[in-house]
N, C-alpha and C. Protein backbone atom coordinates (compact mmCIF):
# COMPACT_ATOMS: atom_id res chain seq x y z
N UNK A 1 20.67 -8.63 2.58
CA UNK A 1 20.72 -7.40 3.36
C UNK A 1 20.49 -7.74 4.84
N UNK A 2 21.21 -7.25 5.91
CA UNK A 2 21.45 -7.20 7.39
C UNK A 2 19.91 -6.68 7.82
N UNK A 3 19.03 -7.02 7.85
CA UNK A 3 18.08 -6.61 8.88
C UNK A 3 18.12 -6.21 10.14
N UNK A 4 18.74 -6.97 10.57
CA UNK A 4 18.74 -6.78 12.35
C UNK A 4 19.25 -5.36 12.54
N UNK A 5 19.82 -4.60 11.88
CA UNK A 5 20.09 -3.23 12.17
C UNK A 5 19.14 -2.37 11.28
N UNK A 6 18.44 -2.60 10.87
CA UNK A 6 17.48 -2.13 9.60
C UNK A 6 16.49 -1.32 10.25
N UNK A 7 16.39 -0.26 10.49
CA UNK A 7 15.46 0.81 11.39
C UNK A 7 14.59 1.87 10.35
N UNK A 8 13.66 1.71 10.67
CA UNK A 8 12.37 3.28 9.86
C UNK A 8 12.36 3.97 11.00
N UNK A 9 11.88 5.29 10.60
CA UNK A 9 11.69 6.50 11.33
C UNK A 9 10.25 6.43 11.30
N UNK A 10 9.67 6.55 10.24
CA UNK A 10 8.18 6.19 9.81
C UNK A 10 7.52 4.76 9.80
N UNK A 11 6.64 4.88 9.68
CA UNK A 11 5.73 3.70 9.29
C UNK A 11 5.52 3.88 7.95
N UNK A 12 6.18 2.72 6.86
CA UNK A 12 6.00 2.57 5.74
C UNK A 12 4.99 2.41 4.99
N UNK A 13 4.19 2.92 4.34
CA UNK A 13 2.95 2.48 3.46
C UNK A 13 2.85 2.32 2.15
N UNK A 14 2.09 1.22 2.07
CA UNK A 14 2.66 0.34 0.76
C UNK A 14 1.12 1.37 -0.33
N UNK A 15 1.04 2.01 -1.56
CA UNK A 15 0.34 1.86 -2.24
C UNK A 15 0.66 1.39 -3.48
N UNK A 16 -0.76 1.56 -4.38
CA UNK A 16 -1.08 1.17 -5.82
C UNK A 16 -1.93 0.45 -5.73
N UNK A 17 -1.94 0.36 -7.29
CA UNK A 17 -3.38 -0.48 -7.64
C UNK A 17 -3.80 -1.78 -7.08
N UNK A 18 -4.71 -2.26 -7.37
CA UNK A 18 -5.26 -3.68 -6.38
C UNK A 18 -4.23 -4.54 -7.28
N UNK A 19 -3.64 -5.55 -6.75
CA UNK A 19 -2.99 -7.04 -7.40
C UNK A 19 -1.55 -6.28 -7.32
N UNK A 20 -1.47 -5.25 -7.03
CA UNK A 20 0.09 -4.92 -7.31
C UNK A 20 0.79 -5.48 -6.17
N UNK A 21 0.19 -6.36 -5.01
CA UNK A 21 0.46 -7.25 -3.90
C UNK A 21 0.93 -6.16 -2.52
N UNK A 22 0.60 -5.04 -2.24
CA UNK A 22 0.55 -4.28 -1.28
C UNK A 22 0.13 -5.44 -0.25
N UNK A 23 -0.69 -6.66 0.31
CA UNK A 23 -0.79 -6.94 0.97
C UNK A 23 0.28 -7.93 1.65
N UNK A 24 0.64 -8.82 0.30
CA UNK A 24 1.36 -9.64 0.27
C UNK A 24 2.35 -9.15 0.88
N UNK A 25 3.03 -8.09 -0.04
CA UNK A 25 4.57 -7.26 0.20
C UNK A 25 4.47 -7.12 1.53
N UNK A 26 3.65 -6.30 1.87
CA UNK A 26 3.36 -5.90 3.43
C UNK A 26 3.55 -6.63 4.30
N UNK A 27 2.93 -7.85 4.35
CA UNK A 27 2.96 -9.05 5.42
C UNK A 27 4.77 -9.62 5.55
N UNK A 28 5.13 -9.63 4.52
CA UNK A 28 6.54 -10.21 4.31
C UNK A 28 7.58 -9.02 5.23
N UNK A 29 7.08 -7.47 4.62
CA UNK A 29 7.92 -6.72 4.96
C UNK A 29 8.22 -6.67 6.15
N UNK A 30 6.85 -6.24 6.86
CA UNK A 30 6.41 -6.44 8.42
C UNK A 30 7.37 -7.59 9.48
N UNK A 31 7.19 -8.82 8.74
CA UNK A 31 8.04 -9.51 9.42
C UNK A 31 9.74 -9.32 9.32
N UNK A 32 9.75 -9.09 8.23
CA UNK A 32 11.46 -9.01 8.05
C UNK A 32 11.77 -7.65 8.61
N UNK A 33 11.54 -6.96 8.89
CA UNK A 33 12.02 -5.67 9.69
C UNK A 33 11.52 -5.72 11.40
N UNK A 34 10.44 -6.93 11.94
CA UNK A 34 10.11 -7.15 13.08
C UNK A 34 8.87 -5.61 13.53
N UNK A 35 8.06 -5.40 12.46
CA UNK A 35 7.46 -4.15 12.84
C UNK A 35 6.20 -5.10 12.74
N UNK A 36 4.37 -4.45 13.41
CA UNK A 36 3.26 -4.95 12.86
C UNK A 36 3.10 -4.42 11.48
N UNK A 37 1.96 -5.35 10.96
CA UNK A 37 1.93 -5.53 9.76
C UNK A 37 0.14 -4.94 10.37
N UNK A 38 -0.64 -3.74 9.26
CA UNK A 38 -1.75 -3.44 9.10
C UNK A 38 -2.45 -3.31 7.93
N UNK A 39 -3.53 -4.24 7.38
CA UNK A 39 -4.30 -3.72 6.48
C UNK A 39 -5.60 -2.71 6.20
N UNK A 40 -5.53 -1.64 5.77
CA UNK A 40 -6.32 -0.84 6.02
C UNK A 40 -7.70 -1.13 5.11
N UNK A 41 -7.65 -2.16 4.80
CA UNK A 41 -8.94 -2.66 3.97
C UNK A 41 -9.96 -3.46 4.91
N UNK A 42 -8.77 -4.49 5.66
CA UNK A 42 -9.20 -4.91 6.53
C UNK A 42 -9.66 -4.03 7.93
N UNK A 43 -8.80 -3.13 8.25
CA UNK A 43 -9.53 -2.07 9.25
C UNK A 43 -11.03 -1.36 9.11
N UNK A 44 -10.83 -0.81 8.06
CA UNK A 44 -12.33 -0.46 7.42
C UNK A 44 -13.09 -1.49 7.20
N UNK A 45 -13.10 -2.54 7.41
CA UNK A 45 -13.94 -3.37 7.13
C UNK A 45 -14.55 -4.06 8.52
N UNK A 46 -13.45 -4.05 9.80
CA UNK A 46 -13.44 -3.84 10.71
C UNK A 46 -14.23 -2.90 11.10
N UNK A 47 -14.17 -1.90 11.16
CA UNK A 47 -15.02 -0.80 11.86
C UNK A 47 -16.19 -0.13 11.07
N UNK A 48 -16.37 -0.90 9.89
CA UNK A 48 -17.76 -0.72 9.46
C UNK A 48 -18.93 -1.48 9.73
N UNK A 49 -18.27 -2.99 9.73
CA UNK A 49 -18.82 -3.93 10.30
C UNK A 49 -19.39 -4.45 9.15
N UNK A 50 -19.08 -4.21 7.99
CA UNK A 50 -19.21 -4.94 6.73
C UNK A 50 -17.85 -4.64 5.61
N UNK A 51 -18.25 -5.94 4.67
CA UNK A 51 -16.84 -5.70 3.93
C UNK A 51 -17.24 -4.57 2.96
N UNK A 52 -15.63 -4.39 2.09
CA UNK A 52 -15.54 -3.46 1.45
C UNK A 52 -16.65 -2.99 0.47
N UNK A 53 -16.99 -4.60 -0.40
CA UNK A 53 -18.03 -4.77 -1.44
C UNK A 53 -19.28 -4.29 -0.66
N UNK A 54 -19.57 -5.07 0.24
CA UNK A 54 -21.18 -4.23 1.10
C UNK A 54 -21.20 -2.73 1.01
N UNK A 55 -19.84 -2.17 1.43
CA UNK A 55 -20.03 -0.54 1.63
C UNK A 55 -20.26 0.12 0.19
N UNK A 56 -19.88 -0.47 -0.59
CA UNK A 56 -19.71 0.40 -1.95
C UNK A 56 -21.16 -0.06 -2.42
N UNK A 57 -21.70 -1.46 -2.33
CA UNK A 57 -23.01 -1.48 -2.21
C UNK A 57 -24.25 -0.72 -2.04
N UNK A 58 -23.88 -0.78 -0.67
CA UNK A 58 -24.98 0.13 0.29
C UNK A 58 -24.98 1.29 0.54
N UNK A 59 -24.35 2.06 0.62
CA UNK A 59 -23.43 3.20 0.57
C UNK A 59 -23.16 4.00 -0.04
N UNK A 60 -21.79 3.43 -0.78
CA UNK A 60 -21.50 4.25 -2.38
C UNK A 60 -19.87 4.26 -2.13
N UNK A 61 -19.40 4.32 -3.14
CA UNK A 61 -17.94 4.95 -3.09
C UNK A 61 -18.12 6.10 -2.19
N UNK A 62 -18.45 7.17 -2.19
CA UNK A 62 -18.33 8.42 -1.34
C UNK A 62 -17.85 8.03 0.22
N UNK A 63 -19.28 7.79 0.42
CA UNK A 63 -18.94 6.62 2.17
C UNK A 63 -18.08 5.68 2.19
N UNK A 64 -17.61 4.95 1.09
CA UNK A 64 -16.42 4.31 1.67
C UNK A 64 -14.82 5.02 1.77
N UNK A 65 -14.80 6.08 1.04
CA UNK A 65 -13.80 6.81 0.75
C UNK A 65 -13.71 7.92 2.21
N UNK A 66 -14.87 8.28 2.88
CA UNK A 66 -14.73 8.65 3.98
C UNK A 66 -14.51 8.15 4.94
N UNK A 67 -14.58 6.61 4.90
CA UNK A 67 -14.27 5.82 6.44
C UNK A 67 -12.87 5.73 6.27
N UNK A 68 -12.50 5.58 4.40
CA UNK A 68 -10.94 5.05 4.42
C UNK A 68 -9.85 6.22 4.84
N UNK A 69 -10.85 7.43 4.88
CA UNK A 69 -9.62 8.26 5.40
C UNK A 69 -9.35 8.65 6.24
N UNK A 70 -10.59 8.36 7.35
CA UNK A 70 -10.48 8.34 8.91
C UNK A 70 -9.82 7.19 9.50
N UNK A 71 -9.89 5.85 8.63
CA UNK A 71 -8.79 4.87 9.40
C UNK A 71 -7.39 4.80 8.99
N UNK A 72 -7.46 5.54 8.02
CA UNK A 72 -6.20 5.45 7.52
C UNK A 72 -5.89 6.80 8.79
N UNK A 73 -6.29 8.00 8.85
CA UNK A 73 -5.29 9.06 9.69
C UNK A 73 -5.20 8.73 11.10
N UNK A 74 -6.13 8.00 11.60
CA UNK A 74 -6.34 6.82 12.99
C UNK A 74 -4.50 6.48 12.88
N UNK A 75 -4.86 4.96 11.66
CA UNK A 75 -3.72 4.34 11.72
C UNK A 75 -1.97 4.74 11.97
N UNK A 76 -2.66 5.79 11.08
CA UNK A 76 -1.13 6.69 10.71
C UNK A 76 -0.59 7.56 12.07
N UNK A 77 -1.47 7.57 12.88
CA UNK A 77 -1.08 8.13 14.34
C UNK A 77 -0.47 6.84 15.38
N UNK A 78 -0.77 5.44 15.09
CA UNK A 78 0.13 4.63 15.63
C UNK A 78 1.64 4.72 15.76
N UNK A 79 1.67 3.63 16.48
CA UNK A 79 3.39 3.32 16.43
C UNK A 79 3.91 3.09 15.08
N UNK A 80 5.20 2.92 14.73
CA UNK A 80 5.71 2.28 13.70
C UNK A 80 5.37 1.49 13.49
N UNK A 81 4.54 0.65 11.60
CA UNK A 81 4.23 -0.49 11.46
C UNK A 81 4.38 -0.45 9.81
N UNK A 82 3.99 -1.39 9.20
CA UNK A 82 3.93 -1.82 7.72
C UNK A 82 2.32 -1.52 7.50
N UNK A 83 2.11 -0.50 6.64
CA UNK A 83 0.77 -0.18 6.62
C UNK A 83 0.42 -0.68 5.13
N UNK A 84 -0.95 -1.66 4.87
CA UNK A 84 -0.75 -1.18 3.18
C UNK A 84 -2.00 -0.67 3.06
N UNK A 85 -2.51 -0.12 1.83
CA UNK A 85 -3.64 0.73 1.68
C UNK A 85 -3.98 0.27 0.70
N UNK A 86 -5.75 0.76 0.49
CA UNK A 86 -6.72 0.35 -0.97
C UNK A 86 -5.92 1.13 -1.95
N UNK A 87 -6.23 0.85 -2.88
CA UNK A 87 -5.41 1.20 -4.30
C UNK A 87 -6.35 2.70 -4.09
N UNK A 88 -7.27 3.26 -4.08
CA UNK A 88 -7.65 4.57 -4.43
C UNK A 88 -7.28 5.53 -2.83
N UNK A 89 -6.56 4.82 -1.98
CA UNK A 89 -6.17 5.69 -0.51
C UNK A 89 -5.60 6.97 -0.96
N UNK A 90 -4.32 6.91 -1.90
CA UNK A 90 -3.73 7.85 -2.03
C UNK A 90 -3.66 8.81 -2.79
N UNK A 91 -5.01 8.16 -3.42
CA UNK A 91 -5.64 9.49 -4.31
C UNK A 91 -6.10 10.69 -3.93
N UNK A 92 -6.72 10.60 -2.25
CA UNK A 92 -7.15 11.51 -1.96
C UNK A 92 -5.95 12.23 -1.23
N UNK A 93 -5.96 13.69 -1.42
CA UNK A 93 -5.02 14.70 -1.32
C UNK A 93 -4.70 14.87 0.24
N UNK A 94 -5.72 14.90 1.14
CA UNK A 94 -5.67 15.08 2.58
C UNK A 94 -4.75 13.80 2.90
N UNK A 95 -5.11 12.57 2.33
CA UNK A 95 -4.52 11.31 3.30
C UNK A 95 -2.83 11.43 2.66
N UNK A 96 -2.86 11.67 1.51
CA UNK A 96 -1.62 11.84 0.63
C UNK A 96 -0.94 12.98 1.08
N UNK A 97 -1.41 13.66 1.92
CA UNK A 97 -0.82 14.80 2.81
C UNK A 97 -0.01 14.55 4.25
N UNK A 98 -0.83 13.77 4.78
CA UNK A 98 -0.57 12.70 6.10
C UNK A 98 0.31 11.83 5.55
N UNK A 99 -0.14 10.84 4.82
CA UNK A 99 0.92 9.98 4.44
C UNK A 99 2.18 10.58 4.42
N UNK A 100 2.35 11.36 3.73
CA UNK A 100 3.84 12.56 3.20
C UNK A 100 4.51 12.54 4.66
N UNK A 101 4.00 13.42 6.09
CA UNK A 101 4.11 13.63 7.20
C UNK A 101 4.45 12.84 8.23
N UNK A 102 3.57 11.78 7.88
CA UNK A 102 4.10 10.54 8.91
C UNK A 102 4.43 9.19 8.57
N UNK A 103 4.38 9.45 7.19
CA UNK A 103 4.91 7.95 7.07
C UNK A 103 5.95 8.01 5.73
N UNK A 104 6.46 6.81 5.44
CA UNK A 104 7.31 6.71 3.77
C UNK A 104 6.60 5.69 3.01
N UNK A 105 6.12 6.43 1.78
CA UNK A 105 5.40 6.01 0.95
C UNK A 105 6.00 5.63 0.19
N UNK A 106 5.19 3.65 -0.43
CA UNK A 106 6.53 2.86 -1.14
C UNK A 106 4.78 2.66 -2.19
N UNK A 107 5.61 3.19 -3.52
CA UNK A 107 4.24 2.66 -4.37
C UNK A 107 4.93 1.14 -5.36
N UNK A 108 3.64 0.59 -4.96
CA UNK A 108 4.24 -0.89 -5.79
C UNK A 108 3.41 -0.88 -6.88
N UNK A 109 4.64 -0.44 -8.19
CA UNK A 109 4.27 -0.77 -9.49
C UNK A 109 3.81 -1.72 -10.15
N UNK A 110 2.91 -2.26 -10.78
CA UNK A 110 2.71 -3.21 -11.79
C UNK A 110 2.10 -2.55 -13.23
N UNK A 111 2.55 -3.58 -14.11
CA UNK A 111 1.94 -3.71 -15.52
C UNK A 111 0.89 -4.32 -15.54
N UNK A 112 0.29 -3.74 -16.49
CA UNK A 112 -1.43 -3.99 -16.59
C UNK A 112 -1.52 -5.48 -17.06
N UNK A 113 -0.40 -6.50 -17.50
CA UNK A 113 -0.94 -7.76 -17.92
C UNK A 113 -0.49 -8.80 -16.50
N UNK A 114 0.02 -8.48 -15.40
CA UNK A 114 0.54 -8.53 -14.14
C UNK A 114 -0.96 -8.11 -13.21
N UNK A 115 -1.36 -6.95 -13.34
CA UNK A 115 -2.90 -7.12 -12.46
C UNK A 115 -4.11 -7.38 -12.91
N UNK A 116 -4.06 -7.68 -14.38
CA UNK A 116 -5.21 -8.45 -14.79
C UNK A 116 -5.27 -9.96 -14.39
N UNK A 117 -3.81 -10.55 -14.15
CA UNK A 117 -3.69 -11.95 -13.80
C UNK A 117 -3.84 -12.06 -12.65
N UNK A 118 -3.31 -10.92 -11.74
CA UNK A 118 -3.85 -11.11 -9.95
C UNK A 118 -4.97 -11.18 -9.55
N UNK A 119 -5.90 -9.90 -10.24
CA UNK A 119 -6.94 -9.56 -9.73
C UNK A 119 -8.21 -10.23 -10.67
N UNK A 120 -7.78 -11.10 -11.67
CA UNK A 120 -8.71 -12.47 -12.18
C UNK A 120 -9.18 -13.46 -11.33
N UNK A 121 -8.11 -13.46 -10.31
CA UNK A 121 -7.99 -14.78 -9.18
C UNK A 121 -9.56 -14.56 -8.22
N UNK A 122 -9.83 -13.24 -7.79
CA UNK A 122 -10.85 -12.96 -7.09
C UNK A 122 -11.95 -11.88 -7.73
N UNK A 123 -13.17 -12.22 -6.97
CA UNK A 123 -14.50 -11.60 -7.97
C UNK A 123 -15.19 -10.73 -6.97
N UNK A 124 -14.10 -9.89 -5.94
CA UNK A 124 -14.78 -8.98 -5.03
C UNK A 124 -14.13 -7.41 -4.99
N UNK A 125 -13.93 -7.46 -6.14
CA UNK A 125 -13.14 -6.13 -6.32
C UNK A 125 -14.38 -5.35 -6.95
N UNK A 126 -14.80 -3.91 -6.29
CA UNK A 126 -16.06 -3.45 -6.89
C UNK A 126 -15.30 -2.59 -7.46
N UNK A 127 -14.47 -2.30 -7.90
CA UNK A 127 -14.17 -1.08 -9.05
C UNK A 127 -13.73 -1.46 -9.90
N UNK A 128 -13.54 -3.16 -10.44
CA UNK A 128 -13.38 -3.77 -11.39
C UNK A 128 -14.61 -4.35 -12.42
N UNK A 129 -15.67 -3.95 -11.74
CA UNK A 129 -16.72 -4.84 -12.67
C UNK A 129 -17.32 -3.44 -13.54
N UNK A 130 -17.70 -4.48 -14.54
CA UNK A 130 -17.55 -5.44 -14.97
C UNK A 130 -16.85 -5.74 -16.04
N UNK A 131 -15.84 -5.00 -16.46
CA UNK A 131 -14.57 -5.61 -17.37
C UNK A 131 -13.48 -5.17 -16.52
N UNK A 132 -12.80 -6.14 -16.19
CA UNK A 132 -11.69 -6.25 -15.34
C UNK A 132 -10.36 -5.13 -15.99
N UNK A 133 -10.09 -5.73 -17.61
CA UNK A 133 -8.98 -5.12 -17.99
C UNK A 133 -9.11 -3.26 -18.30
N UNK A 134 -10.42 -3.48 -18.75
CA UNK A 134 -10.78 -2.34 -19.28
C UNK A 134 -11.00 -1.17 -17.82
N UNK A 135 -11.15 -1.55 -17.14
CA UNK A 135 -11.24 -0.92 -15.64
C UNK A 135 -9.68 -0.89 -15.26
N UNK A 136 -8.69 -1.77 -15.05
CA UNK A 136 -7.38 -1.33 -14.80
C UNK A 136 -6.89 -0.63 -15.67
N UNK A 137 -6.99 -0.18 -17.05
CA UNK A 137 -6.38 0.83 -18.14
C UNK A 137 -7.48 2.07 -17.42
N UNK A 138 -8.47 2.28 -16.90
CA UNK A 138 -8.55 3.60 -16.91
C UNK A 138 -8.03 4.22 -15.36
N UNK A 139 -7.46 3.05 -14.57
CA UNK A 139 -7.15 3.34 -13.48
C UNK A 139 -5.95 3.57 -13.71
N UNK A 140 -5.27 2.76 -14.12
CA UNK A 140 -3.81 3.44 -14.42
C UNK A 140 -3.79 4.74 -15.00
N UNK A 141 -4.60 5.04 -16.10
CA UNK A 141 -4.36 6.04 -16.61
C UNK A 141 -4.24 7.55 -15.49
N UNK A 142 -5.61 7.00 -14.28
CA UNK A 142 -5.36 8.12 -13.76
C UNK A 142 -4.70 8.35 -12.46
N UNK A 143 -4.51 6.83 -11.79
CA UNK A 143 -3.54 7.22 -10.79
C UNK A 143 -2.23 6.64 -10.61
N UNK A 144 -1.49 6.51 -12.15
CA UNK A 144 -0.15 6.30 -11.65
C UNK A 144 0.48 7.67 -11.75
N UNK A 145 -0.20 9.05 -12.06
CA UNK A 145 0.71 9.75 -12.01
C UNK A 145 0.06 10.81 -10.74
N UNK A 146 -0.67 9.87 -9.77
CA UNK A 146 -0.77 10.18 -8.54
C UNK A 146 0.70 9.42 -7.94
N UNK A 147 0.32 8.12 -8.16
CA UNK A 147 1.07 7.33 -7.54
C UNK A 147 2.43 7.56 -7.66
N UNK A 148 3.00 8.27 -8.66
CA UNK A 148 4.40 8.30 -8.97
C UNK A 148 4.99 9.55 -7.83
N UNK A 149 4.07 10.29 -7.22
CA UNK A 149 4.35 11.53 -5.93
C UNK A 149 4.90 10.08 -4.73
N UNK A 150 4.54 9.09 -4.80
CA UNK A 150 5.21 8.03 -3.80
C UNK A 150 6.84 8.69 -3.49
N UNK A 151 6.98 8.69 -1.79
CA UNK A 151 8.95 9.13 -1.68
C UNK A 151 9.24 7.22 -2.77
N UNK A 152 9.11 6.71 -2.70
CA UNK A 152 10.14 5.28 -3.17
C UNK A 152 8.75 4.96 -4.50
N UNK A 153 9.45 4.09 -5.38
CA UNK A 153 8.89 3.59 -6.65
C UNK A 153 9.42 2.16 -6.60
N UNK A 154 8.66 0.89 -6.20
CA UNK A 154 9.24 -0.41 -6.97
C UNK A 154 8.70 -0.82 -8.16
N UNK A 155 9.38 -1.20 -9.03
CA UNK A 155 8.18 -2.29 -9.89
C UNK A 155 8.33 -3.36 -9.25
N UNK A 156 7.14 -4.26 -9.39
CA UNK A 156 6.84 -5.24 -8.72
C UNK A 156 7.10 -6.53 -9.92
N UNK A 157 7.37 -8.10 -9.75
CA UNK A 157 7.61 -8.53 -10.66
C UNK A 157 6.64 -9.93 -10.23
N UNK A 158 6.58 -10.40 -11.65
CA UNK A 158 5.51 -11.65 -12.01
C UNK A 158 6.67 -13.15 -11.56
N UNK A 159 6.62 -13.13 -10.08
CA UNK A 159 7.44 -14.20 -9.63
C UNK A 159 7.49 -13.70 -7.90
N UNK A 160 8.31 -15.18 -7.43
CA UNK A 160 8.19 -14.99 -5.83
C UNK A 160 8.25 -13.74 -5.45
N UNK A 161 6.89 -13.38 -4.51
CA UNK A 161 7.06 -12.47 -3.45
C UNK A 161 8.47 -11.59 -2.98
N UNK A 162 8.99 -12.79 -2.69
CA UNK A 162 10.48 -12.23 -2.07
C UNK A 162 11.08 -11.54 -3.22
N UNK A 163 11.33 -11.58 -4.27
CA UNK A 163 11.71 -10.86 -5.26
C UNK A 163 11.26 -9.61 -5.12
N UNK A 164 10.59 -9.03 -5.45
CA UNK A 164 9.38 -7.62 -4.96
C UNK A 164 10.14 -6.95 -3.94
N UNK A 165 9.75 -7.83 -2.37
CA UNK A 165 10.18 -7.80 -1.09
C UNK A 165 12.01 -7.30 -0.98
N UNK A 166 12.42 -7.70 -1.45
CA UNK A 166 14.08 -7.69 -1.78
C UNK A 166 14.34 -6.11 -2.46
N UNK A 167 13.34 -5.87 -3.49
CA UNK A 167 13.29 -4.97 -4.32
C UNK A 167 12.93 -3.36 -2.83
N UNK A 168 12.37 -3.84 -2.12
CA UNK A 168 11.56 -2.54 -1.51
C UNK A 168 12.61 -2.36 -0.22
N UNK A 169 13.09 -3.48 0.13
CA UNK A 169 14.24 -2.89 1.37
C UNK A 169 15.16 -2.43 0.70
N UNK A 170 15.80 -2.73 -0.46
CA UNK A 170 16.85 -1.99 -1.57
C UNK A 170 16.80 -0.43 -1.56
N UNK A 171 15.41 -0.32 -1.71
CA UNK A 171 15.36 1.06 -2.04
C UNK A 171 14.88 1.90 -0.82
N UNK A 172 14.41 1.11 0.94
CA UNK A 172 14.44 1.40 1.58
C UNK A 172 15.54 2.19 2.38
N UNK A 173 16.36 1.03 2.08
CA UNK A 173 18.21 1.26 2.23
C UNK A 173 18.31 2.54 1.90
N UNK A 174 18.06 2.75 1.01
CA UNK A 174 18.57 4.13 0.52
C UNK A 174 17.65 5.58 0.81
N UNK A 175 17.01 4.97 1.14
CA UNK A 175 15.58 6.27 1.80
C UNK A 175 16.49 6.95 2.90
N UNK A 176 16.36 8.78 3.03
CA UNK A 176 16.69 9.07 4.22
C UNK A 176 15.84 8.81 5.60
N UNK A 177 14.71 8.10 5.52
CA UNK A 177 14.15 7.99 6.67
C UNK A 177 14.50 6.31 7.47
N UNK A 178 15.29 5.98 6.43
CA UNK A 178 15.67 4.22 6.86
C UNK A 178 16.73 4.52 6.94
N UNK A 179 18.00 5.09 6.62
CA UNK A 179 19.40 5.18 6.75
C UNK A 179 19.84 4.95 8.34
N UNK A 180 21.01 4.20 7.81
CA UNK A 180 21.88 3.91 9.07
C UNK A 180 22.77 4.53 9.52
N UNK A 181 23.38 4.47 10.31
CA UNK A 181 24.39 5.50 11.27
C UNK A 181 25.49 3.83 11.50
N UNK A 182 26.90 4.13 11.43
CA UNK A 182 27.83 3.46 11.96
C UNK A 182 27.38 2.18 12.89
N UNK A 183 26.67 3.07 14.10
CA UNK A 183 25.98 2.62 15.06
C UNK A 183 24.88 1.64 15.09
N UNK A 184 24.32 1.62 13.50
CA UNK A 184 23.22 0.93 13.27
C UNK A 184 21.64 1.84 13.88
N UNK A 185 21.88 3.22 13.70
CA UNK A 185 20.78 3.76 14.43
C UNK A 185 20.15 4.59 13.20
N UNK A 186 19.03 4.65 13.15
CA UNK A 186 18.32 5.13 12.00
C UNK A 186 18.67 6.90 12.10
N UNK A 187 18.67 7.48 11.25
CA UNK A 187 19.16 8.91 11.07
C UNK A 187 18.09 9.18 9.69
């Protein structure tokens, strides 16, 4: 696919569950369309001044779910960029409201034997402990049919990045907020 004429109207945001590679995808996407690339895990973690695990720590889910939705509507007031978000961002209805408004929401699918193998790799995921699998079956259960309100749906696949990546400008292509004009001008 022709990039160099490849234009968003929005700033794309990647959700789903943790391991479904929202970061990965993101970083790749970011470059191949020439937009910044933002992690909003990393922002909040940024402007809390501790990581994610500390806040849910010290804190609680509640407080971290309130910083994530002030950096996320921060973010979402930027320029055009590749945004990706914590797997529970788009659960909440206000940001999933914004999101809708200013950006195009790309949810990256995976199968539960696909993010048990990602998210095995690392031991700082606090909404996984302490049974990893048994914690992604009740998350799926309840937010893929949040997640399925996403404008775009990829499944994501157990192989190179770029595969995935290939998969999300495909269906970008076809988004009315990425469409091309003769001209190469986004419409």
């Amino acid at each position: 696919m022709d990039t160099a004429q490849f234009l968003v109207s929005k700033t794309i945001v990647l959700v789903g569950l943790m391991g479904a590679g929202k970061t990965n995808i993101g970083r790749r996407l970011a470059q191949r369309l020439g937009l910044p690339f933002v992690d909003a895990d990393a922002e909040i973690e940024t402007a809390a001044g501790e990581t994610i695990e500390e806040i849910f720590e010290r804190r609680g889910e509640a407080a971290f779910r309130d910083g994530e939705r002030k950096v996320i509507a921060r973010l979402l007031a930027d320029p055009i960029h590749v945004l990706a978000t914590g797997g529970g961002a788009f659960m909440d209805a206000s940001t999933r409201a914004l999101i809708r408004e200013r950006g195009i929401s790309v949810w990256l699918k995976a199968d539960l034997e696909l993010l048990v193998a990602r998210v095995s790799r690392r031991g700082n995921r606090p909404l996984l402990k302490p049974d990893p699998r048994a914690a992604l079956e009740r998350l799926i259960e309840a937010r893929y049919p949040v997640y399925a309100e996403a404008d775009i749906t990829v499944e994501t696949v157990d192989g190179p990045p770029e595969t995935t990546m290939e998969r999300v400008m495909t269906a970008l292509a076809g988004f009315p907020g990425a469409q091309l004009d003769a001209a190469g001008i986004a419409r």
